[in-house]
Protein backbone atom coordinates (compact mmCIF):
# COMPACT_ATOMS: atom_id res chain seq x y z
CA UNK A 1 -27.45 21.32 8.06
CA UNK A 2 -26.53 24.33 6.42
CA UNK A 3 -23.26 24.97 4.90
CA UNK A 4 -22.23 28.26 4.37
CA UNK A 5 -21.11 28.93 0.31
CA UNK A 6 -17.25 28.49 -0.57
CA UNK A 7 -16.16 31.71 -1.80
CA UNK A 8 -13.35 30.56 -4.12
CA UNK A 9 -15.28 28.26 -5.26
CA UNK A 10 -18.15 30.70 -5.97
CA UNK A 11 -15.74 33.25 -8.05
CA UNK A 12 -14.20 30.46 -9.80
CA UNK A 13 -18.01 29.48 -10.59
CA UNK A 14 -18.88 33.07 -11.70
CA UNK A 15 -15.76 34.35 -13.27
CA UNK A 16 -13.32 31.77 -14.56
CA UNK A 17 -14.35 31.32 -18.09
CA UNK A 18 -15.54 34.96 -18.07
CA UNK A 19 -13.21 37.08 -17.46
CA UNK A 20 -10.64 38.24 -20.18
CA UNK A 21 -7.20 38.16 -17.94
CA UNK A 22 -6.98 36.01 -14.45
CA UNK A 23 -4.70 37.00 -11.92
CA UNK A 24 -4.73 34.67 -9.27
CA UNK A 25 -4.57 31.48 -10.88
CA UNK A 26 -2.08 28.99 -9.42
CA UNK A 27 -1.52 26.71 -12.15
CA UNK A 28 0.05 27.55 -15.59
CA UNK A 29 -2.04 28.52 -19.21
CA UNK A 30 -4.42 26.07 -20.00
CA UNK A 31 -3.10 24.72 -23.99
CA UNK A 32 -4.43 22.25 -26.09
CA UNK A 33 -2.58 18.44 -26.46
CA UNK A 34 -1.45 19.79 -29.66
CA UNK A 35 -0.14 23.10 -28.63
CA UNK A 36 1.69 21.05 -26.07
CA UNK A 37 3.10 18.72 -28.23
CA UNK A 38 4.01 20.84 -30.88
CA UNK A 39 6.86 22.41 -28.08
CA UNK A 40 9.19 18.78 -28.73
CA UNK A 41 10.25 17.68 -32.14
CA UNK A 42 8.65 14.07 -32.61
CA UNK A 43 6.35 14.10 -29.42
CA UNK A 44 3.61 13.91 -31.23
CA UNK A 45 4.76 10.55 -33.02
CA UNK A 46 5.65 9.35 -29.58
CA UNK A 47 2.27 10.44 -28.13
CA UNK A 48 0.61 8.60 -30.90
CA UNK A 49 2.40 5.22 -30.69
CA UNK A 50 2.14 5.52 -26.40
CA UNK A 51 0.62 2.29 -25.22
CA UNK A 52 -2.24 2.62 -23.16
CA UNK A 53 -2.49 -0.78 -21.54
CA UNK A 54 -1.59 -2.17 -18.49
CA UNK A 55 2.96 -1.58 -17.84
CA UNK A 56 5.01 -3.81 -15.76
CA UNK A 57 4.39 -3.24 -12.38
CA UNK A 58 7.33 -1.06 -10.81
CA UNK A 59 5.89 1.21 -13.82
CA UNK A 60 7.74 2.07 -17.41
CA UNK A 61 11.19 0.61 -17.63
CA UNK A 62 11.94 3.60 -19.85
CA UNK A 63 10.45 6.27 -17.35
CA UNK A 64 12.20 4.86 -14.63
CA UNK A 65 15.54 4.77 -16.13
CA UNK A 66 14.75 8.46 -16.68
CA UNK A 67 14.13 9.35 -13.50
CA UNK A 68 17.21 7.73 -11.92
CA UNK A 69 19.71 9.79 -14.12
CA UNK A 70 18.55 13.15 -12.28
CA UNK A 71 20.56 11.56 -9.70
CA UNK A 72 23.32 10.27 -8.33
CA UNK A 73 22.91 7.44 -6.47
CA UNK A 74 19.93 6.19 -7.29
CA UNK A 75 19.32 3.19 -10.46
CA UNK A 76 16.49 2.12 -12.17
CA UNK A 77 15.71 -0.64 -10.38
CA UNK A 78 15.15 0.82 -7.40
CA UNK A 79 12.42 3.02 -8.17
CA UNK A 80 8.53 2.32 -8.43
CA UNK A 81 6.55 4.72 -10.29
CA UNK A 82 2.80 4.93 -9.52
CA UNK A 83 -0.16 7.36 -10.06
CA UNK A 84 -0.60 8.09 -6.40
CA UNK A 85 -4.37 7.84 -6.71
């Protein structure tokens, strides 16, 4: 079989890390964890003392509670949070 080359794919391939200015990207600037952090006073501290092992199952108690107050009729406990992988 003989698949015929995918064309984005092939720019992307050719010109992404080439090319001084990129105009049809779809995602935003690429920045480093540092830049990133450096936008919130104290995320960095945060992003340093973030657990990395396993959370309670529903996902973050914290996160969670965040979520629900974007809305209004939703609480906490009635949300699961998951990585959708």
């Amino acid at each position: 079989m003989k698949i015929k080359p995918f064309k984005l794919e092939r720019y992307y391939t050719l010109y992404e890390h080439s090319s001084e200015h990129s105009l049809c990207n779809s995602d935003c600037e690429a920045m480093t964890i540092s830049d990133l952090l450096a936008l919130e006073d104290g995320a960095k501290d945060t992003f340093n003392a973030t657990w990395l092992g396993y959370t309670h199952t529903q996902g973050s108690p914290k996160l969670r509670q965040d979520i629900s107050a974007i809305y209004n009729k939703v609480i906490s406990k009635e949300l699961m949070v998951c990585t959708g992988a």
